[in-house]
C-alpha atoms as a PDB file:
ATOM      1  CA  UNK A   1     102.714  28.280  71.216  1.00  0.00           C
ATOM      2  CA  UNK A   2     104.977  30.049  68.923  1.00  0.00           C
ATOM      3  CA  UNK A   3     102.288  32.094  67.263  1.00  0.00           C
ATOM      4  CA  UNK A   4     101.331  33.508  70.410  1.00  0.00           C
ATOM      5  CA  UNK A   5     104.919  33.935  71.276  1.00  0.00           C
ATOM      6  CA  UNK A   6     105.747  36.128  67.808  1.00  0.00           C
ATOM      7  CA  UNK A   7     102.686  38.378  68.252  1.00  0.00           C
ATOM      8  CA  UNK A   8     104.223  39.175  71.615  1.00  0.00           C
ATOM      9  CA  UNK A   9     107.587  40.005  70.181  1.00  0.00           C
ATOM     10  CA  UNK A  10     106.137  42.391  67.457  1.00  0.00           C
ATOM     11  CA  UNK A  11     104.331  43.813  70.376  1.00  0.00           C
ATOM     12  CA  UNK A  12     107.545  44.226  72.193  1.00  0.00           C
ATOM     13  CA  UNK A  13     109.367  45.780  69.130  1.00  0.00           C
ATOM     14  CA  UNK A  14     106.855  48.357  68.537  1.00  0.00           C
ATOM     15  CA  UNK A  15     107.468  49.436  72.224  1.00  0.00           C
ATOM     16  CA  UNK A  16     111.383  49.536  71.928  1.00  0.00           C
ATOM     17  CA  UNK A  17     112.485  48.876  68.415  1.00  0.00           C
ATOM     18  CA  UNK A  18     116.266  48.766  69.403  1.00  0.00           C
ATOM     19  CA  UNK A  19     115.879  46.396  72.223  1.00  0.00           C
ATOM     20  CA  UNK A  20     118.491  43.665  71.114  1.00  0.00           C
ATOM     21  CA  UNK A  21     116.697  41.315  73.031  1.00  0.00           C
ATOM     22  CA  UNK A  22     113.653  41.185  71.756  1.00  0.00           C
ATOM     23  CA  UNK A  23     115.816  40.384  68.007  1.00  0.00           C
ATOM     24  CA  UNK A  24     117.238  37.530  69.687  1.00  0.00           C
ATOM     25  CA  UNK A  25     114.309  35.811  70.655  1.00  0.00           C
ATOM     26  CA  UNK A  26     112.629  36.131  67.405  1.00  0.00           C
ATOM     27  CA  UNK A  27     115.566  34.266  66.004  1.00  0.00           C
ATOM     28  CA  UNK A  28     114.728  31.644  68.442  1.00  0.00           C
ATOM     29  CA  UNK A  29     111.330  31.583  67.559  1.00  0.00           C
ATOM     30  CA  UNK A  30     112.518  31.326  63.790  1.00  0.00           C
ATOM     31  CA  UNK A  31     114.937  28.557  64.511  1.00  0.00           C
ATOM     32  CA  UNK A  32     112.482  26.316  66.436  1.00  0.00           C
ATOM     33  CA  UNK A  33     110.511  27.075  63.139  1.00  0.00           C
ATOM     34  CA  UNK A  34     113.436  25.737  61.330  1.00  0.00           C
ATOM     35  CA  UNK A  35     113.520  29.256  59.565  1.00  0.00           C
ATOM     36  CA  UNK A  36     117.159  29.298  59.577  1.00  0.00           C
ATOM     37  CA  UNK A  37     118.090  32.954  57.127  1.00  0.00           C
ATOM     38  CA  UNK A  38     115.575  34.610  58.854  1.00  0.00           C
ATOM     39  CA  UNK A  39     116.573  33.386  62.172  1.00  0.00           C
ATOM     40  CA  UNK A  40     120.642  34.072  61.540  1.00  0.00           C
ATOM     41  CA  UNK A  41     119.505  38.234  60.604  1.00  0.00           C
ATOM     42  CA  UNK A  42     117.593  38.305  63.443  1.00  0.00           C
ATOM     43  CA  UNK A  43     120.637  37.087  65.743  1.00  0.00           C
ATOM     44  CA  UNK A  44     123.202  39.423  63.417  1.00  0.00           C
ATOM     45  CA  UNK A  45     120.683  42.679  64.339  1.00  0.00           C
ATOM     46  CA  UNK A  46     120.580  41.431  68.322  1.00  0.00           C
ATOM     47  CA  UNK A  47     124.563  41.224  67.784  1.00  0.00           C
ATOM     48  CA  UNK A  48     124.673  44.701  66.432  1.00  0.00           C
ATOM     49  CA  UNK A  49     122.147  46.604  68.572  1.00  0.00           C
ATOM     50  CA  UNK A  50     124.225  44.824  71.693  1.00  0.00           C
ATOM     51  CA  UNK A  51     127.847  43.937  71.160  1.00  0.00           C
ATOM     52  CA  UNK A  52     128.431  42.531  74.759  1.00  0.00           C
ATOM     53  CA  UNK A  53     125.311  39.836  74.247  1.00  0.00           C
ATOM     54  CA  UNK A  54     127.238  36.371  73.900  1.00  0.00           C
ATOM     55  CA  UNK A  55     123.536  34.520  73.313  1.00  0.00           C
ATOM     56  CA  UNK A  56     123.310  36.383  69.718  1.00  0.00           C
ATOM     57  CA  UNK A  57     126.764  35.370  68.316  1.00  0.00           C
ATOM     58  CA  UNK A  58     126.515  31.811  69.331  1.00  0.00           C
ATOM     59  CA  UNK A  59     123.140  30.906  68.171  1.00  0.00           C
ATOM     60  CA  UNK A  60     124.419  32.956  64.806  1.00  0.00           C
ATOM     61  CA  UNK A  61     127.302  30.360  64.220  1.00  0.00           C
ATOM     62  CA  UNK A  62     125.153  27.362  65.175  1.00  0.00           C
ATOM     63  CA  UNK A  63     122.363  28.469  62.671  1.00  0.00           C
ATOM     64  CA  UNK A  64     125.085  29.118  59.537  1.00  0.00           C
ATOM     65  CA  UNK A  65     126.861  25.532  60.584  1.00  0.00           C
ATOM     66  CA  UNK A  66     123.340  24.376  60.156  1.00  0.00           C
ATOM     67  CA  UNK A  67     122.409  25.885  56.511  1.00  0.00           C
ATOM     68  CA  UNK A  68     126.038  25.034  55.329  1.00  0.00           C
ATOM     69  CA  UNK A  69     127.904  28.063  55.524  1.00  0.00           C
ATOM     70  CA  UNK A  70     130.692  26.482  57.378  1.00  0.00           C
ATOM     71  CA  UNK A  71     133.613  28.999  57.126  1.00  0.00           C
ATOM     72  CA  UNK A  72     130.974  31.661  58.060  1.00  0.00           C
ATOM     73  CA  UNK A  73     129.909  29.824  61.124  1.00  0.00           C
ATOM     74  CA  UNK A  74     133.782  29.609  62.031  1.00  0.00           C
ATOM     75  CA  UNK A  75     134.378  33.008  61.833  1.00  0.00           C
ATOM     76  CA  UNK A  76     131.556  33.988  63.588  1.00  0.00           C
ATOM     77  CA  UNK A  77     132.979  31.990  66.651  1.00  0.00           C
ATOM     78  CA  UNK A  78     136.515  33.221  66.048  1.00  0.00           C
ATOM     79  CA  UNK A  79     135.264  36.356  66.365  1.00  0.00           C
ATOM     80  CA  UNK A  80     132.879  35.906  69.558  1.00  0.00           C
ATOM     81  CA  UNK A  81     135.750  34.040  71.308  1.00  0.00           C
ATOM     82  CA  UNK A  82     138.018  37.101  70.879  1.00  0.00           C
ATOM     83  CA  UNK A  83     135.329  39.024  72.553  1.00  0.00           C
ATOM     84  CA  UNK A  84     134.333  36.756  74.752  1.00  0.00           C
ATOM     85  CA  UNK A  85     137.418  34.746  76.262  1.00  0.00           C
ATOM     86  CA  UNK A  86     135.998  33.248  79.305  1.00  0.00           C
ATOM     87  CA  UNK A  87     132.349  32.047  78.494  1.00  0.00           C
ATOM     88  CA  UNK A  88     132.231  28.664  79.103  1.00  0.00           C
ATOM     89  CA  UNK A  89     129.012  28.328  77.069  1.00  0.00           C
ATOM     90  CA  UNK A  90     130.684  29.879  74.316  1.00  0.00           C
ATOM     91  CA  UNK A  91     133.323  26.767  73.784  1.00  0.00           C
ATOM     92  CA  UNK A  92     130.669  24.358  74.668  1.00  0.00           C
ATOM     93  CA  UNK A  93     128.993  25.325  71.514  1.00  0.00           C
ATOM     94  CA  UNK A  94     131.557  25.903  69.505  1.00  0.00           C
ATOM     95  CA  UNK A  95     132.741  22.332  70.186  1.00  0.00           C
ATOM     96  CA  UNK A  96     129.301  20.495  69.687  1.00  0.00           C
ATOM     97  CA  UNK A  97     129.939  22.427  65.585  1.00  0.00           C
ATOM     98  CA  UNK A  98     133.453  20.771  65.744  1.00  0.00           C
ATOM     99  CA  UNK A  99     131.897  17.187  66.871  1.00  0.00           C
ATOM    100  CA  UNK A 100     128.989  17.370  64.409  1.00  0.00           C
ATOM    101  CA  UNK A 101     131.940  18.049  61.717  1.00  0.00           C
ATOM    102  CA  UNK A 102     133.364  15.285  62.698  1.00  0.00           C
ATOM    103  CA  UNK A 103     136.407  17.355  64.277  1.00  0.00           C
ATOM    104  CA  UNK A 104     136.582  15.037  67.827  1.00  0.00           C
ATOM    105  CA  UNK A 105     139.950  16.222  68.963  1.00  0.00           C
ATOM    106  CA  UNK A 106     139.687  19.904  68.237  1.00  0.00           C
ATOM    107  CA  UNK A 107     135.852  19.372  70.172  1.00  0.00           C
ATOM    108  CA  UNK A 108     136.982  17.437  73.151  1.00  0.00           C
ATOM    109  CA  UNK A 109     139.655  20.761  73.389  1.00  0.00           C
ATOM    110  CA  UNK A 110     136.944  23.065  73.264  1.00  0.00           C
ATOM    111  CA  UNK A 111     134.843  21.048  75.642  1.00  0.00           C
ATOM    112  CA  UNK A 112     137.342  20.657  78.053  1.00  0.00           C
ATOM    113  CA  UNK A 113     138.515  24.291  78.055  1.00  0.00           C
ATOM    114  CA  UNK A 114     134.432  25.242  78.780  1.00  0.00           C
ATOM    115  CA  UNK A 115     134.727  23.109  81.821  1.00  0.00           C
ATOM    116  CA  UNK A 116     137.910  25.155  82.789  1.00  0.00           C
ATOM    117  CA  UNK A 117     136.227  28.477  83.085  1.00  0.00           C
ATOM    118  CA  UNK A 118     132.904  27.313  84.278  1.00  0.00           C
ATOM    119  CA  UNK A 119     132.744  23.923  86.276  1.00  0.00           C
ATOM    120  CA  UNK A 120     129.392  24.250  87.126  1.00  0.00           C
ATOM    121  CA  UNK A 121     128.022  23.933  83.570  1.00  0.00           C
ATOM    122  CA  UNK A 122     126.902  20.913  83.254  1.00  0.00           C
ATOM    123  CA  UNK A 123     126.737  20.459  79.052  1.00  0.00           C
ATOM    124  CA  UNK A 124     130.239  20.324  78.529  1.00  0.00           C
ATOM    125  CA  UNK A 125     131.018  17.632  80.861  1.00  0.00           C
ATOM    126  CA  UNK A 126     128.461  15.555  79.197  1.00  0.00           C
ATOM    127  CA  UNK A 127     129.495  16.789  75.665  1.00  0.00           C
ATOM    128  CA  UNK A 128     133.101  15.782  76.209  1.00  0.00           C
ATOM    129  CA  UNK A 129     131.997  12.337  77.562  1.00  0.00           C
ATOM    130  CA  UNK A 130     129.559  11.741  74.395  1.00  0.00           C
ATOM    131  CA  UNK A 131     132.689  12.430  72.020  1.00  0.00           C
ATOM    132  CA  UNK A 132     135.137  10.556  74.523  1.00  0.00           C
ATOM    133  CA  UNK A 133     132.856   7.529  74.170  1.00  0.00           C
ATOM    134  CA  UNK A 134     132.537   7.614  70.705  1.00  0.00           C
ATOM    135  CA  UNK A 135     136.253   8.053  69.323  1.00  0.00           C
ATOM    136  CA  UNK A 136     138.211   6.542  71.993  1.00  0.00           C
ATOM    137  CA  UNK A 137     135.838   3.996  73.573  1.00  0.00           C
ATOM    138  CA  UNK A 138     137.200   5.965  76.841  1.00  0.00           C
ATOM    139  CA  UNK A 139     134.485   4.325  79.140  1.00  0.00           C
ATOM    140  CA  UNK A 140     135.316   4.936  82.691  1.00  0.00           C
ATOM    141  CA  UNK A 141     136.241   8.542  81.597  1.00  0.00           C
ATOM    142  CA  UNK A 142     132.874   8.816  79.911  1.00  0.00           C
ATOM    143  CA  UNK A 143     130.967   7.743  83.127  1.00  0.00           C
ATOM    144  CA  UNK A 144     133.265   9.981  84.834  1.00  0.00           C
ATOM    145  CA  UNK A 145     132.824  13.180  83.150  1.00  0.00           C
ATOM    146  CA  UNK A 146     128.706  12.633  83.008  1.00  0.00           C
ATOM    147  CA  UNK A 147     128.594  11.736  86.605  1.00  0.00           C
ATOM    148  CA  UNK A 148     130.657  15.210  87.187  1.00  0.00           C
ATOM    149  CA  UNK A 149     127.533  16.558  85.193  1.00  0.00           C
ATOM    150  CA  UNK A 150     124.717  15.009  87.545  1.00  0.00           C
ATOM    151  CA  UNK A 151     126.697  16.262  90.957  1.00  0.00           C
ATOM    152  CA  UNK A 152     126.602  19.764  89.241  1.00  0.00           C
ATOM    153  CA  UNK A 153     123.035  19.722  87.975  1.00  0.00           C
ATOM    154  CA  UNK A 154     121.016  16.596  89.057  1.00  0.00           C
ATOM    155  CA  UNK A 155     118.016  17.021  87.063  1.00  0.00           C
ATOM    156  CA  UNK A 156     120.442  17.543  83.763  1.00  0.00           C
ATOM    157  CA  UNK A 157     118.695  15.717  80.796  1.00  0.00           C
ATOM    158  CA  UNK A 158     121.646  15.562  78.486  1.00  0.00           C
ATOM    159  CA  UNK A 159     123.457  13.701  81.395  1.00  0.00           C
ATOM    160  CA  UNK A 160     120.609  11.448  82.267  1.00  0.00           C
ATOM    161  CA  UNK A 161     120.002  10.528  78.347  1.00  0.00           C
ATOM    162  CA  UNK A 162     123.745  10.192  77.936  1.00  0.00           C
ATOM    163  CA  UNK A 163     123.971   7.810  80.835  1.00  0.00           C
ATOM    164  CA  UNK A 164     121.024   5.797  79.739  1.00  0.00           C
ATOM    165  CA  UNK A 165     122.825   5.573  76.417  1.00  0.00           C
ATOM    166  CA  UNK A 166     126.036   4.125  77.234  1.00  0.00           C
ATOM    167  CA  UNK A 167     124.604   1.646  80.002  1.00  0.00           C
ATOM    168  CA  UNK A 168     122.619  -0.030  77.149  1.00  0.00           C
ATOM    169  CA  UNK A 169     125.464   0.041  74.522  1.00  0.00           C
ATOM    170  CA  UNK A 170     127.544  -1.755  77.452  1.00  0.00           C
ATOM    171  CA  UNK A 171     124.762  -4.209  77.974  1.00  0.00           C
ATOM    172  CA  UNK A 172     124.261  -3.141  81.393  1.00  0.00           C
ATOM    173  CA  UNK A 173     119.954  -3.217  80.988  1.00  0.00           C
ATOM    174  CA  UNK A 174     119.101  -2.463  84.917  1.00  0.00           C
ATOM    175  CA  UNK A 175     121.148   0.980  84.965  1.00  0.00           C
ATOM    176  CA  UNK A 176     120.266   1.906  81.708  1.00  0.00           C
ATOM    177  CA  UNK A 177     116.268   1.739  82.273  1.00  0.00           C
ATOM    178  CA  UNK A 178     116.984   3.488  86.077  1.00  0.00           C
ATOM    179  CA  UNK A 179     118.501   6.833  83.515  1.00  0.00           C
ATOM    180  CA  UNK A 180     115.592   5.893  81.375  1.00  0.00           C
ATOM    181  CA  UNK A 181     112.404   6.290  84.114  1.00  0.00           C
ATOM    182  CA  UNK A 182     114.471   9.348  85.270  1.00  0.00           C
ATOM    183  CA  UNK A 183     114.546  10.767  81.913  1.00  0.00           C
ATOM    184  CA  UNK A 184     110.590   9.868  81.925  1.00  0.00           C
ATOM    185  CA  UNK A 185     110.607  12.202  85.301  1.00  0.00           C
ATOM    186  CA  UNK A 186     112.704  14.969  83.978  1.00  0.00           C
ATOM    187  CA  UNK A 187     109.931  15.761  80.676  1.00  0.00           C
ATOM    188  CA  UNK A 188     108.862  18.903  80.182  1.00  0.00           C
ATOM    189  CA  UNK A 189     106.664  18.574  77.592  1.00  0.00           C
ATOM    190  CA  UNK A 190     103.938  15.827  76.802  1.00  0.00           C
ATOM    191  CA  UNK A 191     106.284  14.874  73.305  1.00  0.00           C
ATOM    192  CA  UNK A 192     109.240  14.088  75.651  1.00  0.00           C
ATOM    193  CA  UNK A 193     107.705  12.017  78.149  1.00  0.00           C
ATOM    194  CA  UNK A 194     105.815  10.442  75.275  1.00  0.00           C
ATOM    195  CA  UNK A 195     109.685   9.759  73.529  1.00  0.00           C
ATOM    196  CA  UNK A 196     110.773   8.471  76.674  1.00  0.00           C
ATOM    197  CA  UNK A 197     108.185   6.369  77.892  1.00  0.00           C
ATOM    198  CA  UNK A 198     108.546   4.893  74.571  1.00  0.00           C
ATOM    199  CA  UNK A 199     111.909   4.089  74.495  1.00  0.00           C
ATOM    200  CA  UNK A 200     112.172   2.941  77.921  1.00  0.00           C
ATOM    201  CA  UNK A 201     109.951   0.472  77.551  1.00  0.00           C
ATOM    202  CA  UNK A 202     111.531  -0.919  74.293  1.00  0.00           C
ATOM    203  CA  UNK A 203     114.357  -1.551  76.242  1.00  0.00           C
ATOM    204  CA  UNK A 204     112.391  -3.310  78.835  1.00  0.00           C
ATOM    205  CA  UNK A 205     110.893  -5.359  76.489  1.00  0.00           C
ATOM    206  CA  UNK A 206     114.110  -5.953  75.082  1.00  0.00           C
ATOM    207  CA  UNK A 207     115.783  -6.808  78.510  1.00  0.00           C
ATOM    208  CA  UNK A 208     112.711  -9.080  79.480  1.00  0.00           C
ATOM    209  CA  UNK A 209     113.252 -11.179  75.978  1.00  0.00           C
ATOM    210  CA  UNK A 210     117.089 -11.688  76.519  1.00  0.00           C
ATOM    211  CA  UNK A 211     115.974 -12.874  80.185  1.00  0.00           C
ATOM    212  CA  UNK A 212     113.311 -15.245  79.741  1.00  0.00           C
ATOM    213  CA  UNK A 213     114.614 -16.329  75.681  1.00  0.00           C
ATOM    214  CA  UNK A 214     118.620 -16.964  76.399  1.00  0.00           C
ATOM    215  CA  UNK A 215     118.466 -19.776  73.872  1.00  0.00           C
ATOM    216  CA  UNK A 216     116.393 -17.322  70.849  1.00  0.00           C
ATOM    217  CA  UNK A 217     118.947 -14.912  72.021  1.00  0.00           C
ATOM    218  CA  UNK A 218     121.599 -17.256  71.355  1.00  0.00           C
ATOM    219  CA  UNK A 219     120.262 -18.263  67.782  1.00  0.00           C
ATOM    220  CA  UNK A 220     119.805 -14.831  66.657  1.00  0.00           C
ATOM    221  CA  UNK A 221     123.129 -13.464  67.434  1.00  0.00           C
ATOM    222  CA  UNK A 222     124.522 -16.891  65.419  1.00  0.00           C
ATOM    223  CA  UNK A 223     122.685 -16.095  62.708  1.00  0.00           C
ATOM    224  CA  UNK A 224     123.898 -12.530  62.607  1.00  0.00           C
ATOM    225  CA  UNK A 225     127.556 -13.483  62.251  1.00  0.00           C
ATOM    226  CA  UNK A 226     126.623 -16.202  59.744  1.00  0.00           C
END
């Protein structure tokens, strides 16, 4: 209810106008609403009115990746990583910009030093494995590095969708669909267990088919290559 959630913040802002806090989350409120200028001032004032809030600096280089102002969003992590050496979620971040660039090595690096200073964060693991999987084909080190993800944080949705993810590009149907009706356990909202009911049972549909049709299968996938 973001409405509800702004008139809140405006309430909170008349209280303490200088509360750096209460800038950030308006930025988050303006980058759910996809309101990315307005979102990146309201992260630059939460920077400036707090210099040791982290939360402010990353979500200002994700937003300025996101509306193209790419050596801007760089600096801004150049700069927070100065200030910030050893946060974890930090690197995580500033590696999923490098793997949306298309920058795999340089992202696997910064994912890999985010699981150096903070183990127990589970989005890097999976981040690294996503990245691993898709450059290198790396498979056991994929399943690896997301399983490290579900010992540290079980109920980790990245790490269950991941999972599901690379089970089905393998072909391997049963495990896949297990991730899948755990992702349907994990919603939080009635849009995500609506996406994952949905996609879970277009897999199973698909599975069932390639069970009980082996010979349609068959004729399909000749066709294809023809």
């Amino acid at each position: 209810d973001l409405d509800t959630v702004s008139q809140l913040l405006e309430k909170a802002q008349s209280v303490d106008p200088e509360n750096a806090e209460v800038y950030f989350q308006k930025g988050q409120v303006r980058f759910l609403k996809q309101e990315f200028a307005e979102a990146a001032k309201d992260y630059e004032r939460a920077a400036e009115l707090d210099p040791d809030f982290v939360y402010p600096r990353i979500q200002l280089g994700v937003v300025q990746f996101k509306i193209g102002k790419m050596q801007d969003a760089m600096e801004t992590f150049s700069t927070a990583m100065q200030r910030f050496p050893m946060r974890s979620d930090l690197y995580n971040y500033y590696g999923e910009v490098l793997a949306e660039q298309g920058g795999t090595e340089s992202a696997i690096a910064a994912f890999e030093r985010a699981v150096e200073l903070d183990k127990k964060n589970p989005l890097p693991y999976v981040n690294q494995a996503i990245a691993m999987f898709q450059s290198t084909g790396d498979t056991p080190k994929a399943l690896d590095l997301i399983k490290c993800a579900l010992s540290v944080d079980p109920e980790c949705e990245l790490a269950v969708a991941a999972l599901s993810q690379i089970y089905l590009q393998l072909g391997m149907f049963e495990e896949s669909l297990s991730m899948l009706r755990r992702a349907v356990d994990l919603a939080k909202s009635e849009e995500e267990m609506v996406s994952a009911i949905t996609f879970r049972e277009t897999t199973a549909a698909q599975y069932r088919f390639m069970q009980e049709h082996p010979e349609l299968l068959n004729k399909m996938m000749m066709n294809a290559m023809q």
